[in-house]
N, C-alpha and C. Protein backbone atom coordinates (compact mmCIF):
# COMPACT_ATOMS: atom_id res chain seq x y z
N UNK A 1 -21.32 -9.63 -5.57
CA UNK A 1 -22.63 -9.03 -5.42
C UNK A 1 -23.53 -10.02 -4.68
N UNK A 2 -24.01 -9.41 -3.89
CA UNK A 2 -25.35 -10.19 -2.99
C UNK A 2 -25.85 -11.26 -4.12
N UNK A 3 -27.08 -12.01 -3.67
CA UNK A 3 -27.44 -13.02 -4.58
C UNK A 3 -28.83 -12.55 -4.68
N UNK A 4 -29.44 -11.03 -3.78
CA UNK A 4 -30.82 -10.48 -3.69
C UNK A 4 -30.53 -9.71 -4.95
N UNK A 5 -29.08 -9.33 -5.17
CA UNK A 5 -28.96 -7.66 -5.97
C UNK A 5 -29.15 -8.37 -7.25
N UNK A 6 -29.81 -8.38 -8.21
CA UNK A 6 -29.70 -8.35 -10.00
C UNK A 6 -28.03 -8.01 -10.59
N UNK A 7 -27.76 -8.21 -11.72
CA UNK A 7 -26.32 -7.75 -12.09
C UNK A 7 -26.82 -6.56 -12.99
N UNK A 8 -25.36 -5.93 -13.11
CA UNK A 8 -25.07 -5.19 -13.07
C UNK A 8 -24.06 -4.68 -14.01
N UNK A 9 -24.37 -3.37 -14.23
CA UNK A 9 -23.35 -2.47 -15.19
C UNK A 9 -22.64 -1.79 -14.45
N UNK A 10 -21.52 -1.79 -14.83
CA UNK A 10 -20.91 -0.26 -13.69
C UNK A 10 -20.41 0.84 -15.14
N UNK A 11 -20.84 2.03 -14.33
CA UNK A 11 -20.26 3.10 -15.80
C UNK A 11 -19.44 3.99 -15.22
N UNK A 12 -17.89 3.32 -15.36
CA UNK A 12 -17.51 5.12 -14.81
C UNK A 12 -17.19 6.42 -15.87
N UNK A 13 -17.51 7.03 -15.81
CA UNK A 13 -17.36 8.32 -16.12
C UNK A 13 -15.78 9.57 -16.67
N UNK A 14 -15.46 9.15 -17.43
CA UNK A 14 -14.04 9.76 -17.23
C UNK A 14 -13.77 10.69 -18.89
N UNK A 15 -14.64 11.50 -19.22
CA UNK A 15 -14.96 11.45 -19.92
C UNK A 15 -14.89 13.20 -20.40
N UNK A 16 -14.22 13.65 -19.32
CA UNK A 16 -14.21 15.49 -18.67
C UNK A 16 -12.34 16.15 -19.47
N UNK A 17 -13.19 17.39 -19.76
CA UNK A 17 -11.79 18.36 -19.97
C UNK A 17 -10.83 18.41 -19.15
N UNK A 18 -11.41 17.93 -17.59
CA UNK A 18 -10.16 18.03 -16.66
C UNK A 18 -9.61 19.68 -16.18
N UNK A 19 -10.59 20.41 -16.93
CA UNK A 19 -10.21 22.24 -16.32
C UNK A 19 -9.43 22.35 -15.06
N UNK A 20 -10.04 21.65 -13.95
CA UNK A 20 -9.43 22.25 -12.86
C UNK A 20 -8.21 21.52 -12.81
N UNK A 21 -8.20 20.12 -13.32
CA UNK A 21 -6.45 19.63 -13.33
C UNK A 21 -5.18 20.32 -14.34
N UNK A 22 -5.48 21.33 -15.01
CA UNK A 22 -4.66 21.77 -15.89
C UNK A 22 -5.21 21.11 -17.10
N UNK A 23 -6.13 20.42 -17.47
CA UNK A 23 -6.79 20.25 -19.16
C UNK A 23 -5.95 18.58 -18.81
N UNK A 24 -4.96 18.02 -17.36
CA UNK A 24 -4.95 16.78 -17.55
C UNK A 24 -6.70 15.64 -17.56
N UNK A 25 -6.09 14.43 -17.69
CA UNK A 25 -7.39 13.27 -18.04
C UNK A 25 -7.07 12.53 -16.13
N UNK A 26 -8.27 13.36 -15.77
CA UNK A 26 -8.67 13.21 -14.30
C UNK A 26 -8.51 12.01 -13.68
N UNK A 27 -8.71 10.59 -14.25
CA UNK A 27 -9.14 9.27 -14.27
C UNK A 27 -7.78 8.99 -14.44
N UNK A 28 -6.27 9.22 -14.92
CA UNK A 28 -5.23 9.02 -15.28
C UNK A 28 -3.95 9.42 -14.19
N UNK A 29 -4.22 10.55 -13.64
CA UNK A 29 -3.76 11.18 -12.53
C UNK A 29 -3.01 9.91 -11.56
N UNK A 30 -2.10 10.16 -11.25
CA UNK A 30 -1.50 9.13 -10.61
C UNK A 30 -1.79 9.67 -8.90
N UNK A 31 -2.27 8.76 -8.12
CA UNK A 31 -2.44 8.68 -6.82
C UNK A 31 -2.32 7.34 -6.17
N UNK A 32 -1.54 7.89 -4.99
CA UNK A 32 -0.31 6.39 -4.15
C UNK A 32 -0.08 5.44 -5.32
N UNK A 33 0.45 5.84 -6.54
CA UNK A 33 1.43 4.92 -7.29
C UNK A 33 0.42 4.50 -8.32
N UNK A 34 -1.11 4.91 -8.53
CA UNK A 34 -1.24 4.06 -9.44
C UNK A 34 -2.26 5.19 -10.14
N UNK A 35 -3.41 5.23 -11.59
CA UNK A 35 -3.61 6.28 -11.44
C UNK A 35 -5.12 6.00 -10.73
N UNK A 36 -6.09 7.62 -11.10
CA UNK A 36 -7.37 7.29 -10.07
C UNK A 36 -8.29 6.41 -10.48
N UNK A 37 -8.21 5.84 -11.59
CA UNK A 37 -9.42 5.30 -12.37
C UNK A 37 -8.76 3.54 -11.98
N UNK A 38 -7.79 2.99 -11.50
CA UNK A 38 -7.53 1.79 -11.14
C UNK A 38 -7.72 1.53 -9.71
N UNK A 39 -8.35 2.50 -8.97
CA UNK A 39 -8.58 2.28 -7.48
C UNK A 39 -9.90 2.19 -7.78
N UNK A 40 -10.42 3.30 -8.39
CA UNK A 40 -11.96 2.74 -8.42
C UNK A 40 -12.21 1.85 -9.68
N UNK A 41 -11.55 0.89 -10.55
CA UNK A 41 -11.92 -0.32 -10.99
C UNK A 41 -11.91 -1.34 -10.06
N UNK A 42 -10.58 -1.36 -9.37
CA UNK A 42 -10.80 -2.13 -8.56
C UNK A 42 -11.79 -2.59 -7.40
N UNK A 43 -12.51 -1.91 -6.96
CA UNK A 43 -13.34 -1.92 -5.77
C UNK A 43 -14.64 -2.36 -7.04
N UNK A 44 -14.73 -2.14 -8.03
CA UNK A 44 -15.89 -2.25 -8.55
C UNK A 44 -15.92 -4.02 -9.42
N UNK A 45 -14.47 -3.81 -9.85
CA UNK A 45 -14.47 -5.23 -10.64
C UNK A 45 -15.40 -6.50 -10.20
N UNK A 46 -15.23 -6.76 -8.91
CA UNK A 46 -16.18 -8.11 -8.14
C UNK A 46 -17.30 -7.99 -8.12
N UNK A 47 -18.01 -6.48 -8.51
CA UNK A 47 -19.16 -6.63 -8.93
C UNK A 47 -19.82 -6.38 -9.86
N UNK A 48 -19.08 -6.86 -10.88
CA UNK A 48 -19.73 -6.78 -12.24
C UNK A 48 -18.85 -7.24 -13.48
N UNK A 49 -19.55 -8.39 -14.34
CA UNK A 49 -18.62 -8.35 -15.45
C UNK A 49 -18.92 -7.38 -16.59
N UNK A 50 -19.38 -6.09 -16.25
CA UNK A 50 -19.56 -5.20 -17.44
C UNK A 50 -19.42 -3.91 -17.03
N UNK A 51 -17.45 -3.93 -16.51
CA UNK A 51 -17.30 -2.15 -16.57
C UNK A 51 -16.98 -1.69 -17.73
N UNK A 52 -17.93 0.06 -18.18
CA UNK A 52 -17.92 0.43 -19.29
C UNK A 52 -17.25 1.72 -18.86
N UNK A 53 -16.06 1.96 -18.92
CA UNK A 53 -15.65 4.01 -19.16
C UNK A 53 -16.23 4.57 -20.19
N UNK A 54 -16.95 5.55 -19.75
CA UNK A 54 -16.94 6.76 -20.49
C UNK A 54 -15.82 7.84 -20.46
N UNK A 55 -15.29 7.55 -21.85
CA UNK A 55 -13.90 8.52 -22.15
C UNK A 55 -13.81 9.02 -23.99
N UNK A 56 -13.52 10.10 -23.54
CA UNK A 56 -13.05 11.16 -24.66
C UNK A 56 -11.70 11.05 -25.38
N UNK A 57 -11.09 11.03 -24.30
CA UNK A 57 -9.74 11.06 -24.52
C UNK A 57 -8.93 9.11 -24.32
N UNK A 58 -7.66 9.18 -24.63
CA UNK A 58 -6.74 8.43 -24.14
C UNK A 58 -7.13 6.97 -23.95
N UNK A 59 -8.04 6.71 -24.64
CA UNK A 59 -8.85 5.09 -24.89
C UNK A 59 -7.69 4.00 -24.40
N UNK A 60 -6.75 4.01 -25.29
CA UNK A 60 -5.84 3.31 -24.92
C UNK A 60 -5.42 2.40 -23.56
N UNK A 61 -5.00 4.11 -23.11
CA UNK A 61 -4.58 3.67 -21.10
C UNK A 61 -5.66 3.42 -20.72
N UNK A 62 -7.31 3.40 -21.18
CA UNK A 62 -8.39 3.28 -20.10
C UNK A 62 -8.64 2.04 -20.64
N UNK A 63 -8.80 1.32 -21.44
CA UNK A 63 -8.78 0.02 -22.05
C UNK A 63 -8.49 -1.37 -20.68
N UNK A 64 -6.99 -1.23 -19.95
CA UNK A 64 -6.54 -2.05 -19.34
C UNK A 64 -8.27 -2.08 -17.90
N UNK A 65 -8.84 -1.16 -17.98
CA UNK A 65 -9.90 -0.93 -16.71
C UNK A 65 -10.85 -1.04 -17.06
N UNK A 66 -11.05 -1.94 -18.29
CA UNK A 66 -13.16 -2.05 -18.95
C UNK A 66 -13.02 -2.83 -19.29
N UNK A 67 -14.29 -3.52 -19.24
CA UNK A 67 -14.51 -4.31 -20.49
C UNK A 67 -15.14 -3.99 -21.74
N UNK A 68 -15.61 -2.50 -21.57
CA UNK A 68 -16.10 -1.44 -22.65
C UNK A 68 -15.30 -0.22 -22.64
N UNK A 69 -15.23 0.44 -23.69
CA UNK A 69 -15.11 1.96 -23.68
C UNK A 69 -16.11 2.22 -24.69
N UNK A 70 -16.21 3.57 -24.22
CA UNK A 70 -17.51 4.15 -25.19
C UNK A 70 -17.12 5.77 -24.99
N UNK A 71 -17.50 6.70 -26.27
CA UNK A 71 -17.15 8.01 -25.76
C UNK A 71 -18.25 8.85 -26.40
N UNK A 72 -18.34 10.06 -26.11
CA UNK A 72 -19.91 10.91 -26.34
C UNK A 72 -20.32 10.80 -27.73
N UNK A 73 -21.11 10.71 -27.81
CA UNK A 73 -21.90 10.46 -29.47
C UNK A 73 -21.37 12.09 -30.41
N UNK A 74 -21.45 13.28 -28.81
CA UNK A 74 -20.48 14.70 -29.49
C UNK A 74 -19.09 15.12 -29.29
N UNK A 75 -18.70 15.57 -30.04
CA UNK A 75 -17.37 16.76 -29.61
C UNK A 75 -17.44 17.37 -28.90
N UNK A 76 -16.14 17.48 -28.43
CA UNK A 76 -15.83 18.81 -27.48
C UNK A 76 -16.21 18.75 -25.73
N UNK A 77 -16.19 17.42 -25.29
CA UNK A 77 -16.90 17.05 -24.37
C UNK A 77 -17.92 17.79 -24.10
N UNK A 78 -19.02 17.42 -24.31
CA UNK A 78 -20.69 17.82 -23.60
C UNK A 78 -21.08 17.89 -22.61
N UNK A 79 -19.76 16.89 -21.66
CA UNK A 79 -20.67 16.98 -19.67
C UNK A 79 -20.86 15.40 -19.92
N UNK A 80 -21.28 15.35 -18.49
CA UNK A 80 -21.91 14.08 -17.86
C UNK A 80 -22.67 13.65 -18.46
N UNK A 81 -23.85 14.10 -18.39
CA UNK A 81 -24.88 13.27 -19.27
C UNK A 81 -25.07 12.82 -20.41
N UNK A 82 -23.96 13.59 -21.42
CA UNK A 82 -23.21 12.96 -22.67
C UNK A 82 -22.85 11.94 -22.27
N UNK A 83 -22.31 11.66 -21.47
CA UNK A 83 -21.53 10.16 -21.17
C UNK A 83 -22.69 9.18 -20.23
N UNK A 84 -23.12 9.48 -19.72
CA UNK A 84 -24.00 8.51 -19.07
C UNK A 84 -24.91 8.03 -20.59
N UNK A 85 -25.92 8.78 -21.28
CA UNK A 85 -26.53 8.65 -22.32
C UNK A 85 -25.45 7.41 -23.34
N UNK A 86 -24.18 8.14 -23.71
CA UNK A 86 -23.48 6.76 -24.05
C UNK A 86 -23.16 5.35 -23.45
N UNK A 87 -23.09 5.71 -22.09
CA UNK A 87 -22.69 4.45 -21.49
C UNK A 87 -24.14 3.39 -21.12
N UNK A 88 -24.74 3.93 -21.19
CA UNK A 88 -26.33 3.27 -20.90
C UNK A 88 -27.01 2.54 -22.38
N UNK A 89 -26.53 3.24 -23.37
CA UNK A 89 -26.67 2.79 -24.77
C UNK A 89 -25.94 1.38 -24.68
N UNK A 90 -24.67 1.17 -24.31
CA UNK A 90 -23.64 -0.16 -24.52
C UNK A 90 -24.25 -1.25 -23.24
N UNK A 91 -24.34 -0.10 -21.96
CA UNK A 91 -24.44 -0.96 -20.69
C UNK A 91 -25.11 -2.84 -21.37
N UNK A 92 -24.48 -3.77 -20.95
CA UNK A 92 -25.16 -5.07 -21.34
C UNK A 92 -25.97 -5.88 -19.68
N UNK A 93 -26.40 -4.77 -19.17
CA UNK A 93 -27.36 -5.20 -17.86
C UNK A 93 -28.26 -4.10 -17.72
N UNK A 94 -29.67 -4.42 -17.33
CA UNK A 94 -31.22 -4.00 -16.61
C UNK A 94 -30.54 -2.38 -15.86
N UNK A 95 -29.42 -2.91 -14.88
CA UNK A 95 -29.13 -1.57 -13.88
C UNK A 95 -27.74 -1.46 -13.76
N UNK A 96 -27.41 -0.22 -14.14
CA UNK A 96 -26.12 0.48 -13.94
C UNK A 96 -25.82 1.12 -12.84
N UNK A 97 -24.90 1.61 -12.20
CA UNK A 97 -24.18 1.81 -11.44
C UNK A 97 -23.07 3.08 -12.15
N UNK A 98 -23.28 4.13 -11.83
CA UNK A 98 -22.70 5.46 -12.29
C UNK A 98 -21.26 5.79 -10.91
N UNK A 99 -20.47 6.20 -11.78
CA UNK A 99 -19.38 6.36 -10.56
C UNK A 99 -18.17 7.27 -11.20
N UNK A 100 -17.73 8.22 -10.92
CA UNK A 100 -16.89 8.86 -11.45
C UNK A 100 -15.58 8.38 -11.14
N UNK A 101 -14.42 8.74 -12.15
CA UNK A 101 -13.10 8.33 -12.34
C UNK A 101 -12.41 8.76 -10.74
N UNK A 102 -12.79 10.20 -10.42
CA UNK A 102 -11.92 10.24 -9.27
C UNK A 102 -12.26 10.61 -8.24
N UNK A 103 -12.85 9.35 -7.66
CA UNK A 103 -13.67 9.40 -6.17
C UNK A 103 -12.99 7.79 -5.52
N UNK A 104 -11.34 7.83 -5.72
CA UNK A 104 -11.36 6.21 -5.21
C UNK A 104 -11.32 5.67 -3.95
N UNK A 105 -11.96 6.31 -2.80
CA UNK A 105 -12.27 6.34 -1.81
C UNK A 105 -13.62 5.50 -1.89
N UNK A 106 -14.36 5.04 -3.12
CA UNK A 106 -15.70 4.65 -3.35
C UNK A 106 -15.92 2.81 -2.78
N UNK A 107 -16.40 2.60 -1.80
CA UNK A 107 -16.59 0.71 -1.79
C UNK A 107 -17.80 0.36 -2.05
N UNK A 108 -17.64 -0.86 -1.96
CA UNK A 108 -18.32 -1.76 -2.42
C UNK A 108 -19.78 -1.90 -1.68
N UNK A 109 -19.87 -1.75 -0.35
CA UNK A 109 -20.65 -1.74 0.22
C UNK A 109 -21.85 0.22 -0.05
N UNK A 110 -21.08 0.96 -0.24
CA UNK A 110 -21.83 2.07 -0.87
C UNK A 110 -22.36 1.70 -2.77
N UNK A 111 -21.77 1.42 -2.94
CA UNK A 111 -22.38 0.31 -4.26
C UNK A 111 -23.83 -0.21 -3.86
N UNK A 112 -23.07 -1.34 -3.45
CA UNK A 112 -24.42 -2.21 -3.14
C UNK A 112 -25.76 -1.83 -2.47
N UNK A 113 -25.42 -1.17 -1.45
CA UNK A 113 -26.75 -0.02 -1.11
C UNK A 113 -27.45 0.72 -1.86
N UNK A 114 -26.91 1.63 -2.67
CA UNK A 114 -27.58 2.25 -4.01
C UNK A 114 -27.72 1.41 -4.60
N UNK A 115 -27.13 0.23 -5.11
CA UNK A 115 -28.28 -0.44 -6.48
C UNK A 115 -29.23 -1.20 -5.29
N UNK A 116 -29.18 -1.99 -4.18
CA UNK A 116 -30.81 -2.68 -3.31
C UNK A 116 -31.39 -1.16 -3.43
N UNK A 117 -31.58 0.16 -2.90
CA UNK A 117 -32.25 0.87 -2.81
C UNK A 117 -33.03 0.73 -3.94
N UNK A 118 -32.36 0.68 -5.47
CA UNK A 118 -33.36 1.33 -6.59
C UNK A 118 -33.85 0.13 -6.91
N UNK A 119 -33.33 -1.63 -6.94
CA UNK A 119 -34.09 -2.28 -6.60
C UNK A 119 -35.02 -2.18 -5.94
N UNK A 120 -35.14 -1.97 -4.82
CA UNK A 120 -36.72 -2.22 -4.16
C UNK A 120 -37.80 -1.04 -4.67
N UNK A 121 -37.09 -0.19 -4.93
CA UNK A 121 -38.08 0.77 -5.32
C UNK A 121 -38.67 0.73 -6.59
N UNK A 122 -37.56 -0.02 -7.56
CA UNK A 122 -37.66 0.01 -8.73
C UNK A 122 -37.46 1.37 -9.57
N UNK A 123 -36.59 2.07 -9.26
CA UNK A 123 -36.13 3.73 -9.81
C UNK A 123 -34.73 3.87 -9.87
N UNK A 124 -34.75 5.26 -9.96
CA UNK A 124 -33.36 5.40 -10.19
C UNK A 124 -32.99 5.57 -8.62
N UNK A 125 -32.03 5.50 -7.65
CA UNK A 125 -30.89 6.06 -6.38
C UNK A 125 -30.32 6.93 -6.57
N UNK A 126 -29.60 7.67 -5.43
CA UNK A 126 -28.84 8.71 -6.08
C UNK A 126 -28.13 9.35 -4.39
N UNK A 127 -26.92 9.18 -4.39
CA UNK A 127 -26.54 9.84 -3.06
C UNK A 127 -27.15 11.42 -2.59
N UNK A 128 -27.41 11.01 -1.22
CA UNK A 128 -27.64 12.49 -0.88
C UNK A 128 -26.42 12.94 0.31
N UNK A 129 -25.86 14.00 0.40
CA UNK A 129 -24.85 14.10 0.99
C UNK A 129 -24.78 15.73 1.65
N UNK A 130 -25.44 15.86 3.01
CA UNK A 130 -25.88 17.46 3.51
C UNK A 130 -26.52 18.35 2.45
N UNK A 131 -28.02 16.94 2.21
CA UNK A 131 -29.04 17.42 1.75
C UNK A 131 -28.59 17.99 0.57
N UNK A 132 -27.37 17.40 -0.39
CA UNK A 132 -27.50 17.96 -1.53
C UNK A 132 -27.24 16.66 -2.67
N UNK A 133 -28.03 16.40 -3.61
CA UNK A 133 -27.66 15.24 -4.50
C UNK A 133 -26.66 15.09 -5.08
N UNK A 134 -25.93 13.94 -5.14
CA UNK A 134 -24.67 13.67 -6.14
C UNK A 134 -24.86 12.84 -7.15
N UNK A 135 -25.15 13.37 -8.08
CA UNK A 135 -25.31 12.43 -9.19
C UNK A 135 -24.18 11.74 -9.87
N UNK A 136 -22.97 11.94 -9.29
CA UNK A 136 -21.97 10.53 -9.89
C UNK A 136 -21.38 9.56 -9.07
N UNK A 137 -22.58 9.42 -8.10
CA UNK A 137 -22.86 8.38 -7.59
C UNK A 137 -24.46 7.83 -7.59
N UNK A 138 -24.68 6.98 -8.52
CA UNK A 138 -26.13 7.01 -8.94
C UNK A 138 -25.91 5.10 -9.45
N UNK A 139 -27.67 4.37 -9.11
CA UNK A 139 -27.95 3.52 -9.72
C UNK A 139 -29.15 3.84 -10.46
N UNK A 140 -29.28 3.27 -11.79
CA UNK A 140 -29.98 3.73 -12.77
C UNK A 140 -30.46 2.15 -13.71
N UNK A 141 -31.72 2.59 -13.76
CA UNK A 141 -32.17 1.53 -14.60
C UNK A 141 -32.30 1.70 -16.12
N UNK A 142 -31.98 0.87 -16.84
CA UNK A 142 -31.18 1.31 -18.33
C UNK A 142 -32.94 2.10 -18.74
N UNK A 143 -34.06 1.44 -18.24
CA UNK A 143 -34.62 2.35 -18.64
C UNK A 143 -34.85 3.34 -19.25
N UNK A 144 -33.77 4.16 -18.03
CA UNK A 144 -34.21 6.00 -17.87
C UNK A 144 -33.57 6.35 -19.43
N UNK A 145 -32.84 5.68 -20.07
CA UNK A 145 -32.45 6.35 -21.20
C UNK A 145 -33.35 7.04 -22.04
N UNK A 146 -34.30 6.97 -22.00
CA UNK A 146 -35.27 7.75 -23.37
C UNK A 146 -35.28 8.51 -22.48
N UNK A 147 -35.62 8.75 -20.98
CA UNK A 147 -35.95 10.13 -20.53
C UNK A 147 -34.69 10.96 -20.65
N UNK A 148 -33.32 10.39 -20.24
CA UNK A 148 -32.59 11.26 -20.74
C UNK A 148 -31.59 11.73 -21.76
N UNK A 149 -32.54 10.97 -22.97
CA UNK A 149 -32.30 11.51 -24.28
C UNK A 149 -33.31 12.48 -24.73
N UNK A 150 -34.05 12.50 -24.42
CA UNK A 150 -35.44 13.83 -24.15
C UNK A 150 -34.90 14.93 -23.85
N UNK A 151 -34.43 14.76 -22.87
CA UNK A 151 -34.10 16.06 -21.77
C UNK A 151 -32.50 16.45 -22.75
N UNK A 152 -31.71 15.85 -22.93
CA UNK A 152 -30.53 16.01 -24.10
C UNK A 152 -31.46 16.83 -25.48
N UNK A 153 -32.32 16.53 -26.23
CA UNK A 153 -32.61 16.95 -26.93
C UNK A 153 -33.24 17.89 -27.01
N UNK A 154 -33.84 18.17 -25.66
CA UNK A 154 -34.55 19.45 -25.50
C UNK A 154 -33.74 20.85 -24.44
N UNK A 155 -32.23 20.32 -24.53
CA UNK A 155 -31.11 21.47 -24.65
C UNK A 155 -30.83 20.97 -23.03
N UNK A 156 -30.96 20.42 -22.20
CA UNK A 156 -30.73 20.37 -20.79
C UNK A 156 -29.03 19.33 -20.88
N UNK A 157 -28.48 19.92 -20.14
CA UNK A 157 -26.96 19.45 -20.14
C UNK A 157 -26.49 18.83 -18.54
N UNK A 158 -27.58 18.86 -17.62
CA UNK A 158 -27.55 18.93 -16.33
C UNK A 158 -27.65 17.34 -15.92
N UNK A 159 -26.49 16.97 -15.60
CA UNK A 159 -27.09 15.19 -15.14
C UNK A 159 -28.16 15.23 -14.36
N UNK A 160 -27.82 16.18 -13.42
CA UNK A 160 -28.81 15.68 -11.98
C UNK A 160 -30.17 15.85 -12.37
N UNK A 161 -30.68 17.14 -12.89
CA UNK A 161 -31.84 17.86 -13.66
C UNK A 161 -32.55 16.60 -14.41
N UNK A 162 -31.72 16.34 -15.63
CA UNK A 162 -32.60 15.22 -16.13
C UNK A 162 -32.66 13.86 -15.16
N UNK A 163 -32.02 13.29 -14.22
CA UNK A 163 -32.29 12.64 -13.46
C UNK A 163 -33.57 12.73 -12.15
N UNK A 164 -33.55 13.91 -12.33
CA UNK A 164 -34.71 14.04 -11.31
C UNK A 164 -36.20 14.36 -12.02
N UNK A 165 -36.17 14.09 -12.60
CA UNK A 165 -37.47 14.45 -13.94
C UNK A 165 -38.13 13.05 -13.80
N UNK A 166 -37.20 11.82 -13.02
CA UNK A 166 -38.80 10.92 -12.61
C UNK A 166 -37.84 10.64 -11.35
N UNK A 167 -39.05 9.99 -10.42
CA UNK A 167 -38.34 9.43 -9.36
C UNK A 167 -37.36 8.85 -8.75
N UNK A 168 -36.88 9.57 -7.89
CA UNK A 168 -35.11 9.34 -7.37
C UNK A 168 -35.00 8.66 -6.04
N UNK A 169 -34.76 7.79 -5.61
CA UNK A 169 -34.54 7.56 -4.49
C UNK A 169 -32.95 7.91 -3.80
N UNK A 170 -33.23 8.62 -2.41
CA UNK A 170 -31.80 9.17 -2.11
C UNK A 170 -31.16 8.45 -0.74
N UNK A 171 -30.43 7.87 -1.42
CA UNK A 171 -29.25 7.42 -0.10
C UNK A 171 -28.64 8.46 0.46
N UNK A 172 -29.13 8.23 2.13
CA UNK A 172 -28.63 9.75 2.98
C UNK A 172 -27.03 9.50 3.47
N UNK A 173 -26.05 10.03 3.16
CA UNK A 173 -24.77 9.85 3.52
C UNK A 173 -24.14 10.97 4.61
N UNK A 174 -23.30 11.21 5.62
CA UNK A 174 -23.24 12.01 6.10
C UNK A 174 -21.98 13.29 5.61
N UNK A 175 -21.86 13.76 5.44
CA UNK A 175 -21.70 15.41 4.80
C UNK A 175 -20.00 15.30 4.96
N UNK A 176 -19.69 14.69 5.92
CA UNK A 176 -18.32 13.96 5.87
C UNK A 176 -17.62 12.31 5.34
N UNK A 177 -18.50 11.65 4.74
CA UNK A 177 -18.47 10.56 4.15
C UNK A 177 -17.43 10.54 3.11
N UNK A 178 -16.31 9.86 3.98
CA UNK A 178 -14.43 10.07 2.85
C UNK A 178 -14.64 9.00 1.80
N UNK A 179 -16.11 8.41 1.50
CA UNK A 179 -15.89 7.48 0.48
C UNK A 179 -16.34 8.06 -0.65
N UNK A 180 -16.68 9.31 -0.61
CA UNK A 180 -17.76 10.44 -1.85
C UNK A 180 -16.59 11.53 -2.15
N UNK A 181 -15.12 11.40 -1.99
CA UNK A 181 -14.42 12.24 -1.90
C UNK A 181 -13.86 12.56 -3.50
N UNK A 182 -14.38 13.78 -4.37
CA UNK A 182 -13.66 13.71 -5.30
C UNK A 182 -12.45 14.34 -5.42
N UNK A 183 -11.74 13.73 -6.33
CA UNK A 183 -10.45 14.67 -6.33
C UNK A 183 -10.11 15.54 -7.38
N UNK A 184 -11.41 16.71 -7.25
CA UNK A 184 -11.38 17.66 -8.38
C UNK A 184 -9.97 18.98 -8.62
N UNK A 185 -9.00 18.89 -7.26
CA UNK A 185 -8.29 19.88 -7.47
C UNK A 185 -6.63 18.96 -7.16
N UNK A 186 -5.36 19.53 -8.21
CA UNK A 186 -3.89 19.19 -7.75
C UNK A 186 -3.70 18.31 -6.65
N UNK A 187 -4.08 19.56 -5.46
CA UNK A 187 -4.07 19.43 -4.17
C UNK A 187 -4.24 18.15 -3.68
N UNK A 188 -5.37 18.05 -4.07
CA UNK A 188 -6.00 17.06 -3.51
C UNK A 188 -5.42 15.28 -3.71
N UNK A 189 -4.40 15.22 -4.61
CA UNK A 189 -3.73 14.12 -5.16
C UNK A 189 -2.55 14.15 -3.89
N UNK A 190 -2.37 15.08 -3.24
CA UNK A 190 -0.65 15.38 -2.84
C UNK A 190 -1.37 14.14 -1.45
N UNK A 191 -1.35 12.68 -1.41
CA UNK A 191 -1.70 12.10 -0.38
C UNK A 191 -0.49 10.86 -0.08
């Protein structure tokens, strides 16, 4: 990490029913030999000694890729913001770094841009990608947690929603950017 950037939490996210994979654990999925959640530890490890998964399932195998695990305070997986809300509770740094299990196309240098952005601004970042937000790619200041334990308690299940309820700053990415690539379907593993 730069020596301008503050440290850092990284939270990935792995923490999903996996519906569209057949009810498999998305983050586990094996792609070019290894599974998806060890391509994106890796790119993230050098910048930070505090990766935390958010996981539901299979603690075990996600263990070898954190230095935390943490899983939703509910049953039955709740969504994203169940897991961000947990992982921001443990995070042991000022600003996190949100990143989902299977986007391992993700570097270091798209990292580091989103957390200087919400540095200078002092807010949360948040990719924008043909003008539409991605919220699991987000830097977040541990802050925001009361706001989005608010927005949790007052029935909203929507990461992005309660994220945009205070100021967002958006990193503009272009609409073809193979480093934002998730791999929500089979298919999409056959590489």
């Amino acid at each position: 990490m730069p020596a301008a950037l503050p440290p850092c939490s990284i939270l990935i996210l792995a923490g999903g029913r996996g519906q569209r994979m057949g009810g498999r654990d998305k983050g586990l999925l094996p792609w070019r030999g290894e599974p998806l959640v060890a391509h994106v530890q890796r790119v993230v490890r050098g910048l930070s000694d505090d990766v935390v998964i958010s996981c539901n399932r299979n603690q075990e195998l996600y263990r070898p890729y954190a230095d935390q695990l943490i899983g939703d305070a509910e049953a039955d997986f709740p969504g994203p913001l169940a897991g961000v809300i947990a992982g921001l509770t443990v995070a042991r740094h000022e600003w996190v770094v949100l990143l989902a299990c299977d986007a391992p196309l993700v570097d270091q240098v798209l990292i580091e841009d989103l957390l200087k952005l919400a540095v200078e601004h002092d807010s949360a970042a948040m990719v924008r990608q043909g003008g539409y937000w991605q919220p699991m790619f987000s830097a977040l200041p541990r802050r925001v947690l009361p706001v989005l334990e608010l927005a949790w308690a007052a029935g909203e299940r929507s990461l992005q929603k309660a994220l945009l309820v205070e100021a967002v700053q958006g990193l503009e990415c272009a609409p073809d950017d193979q480093r934002l690539s998730n791999f929500n379907s089979p298919e999409l593993l056959q590489d």
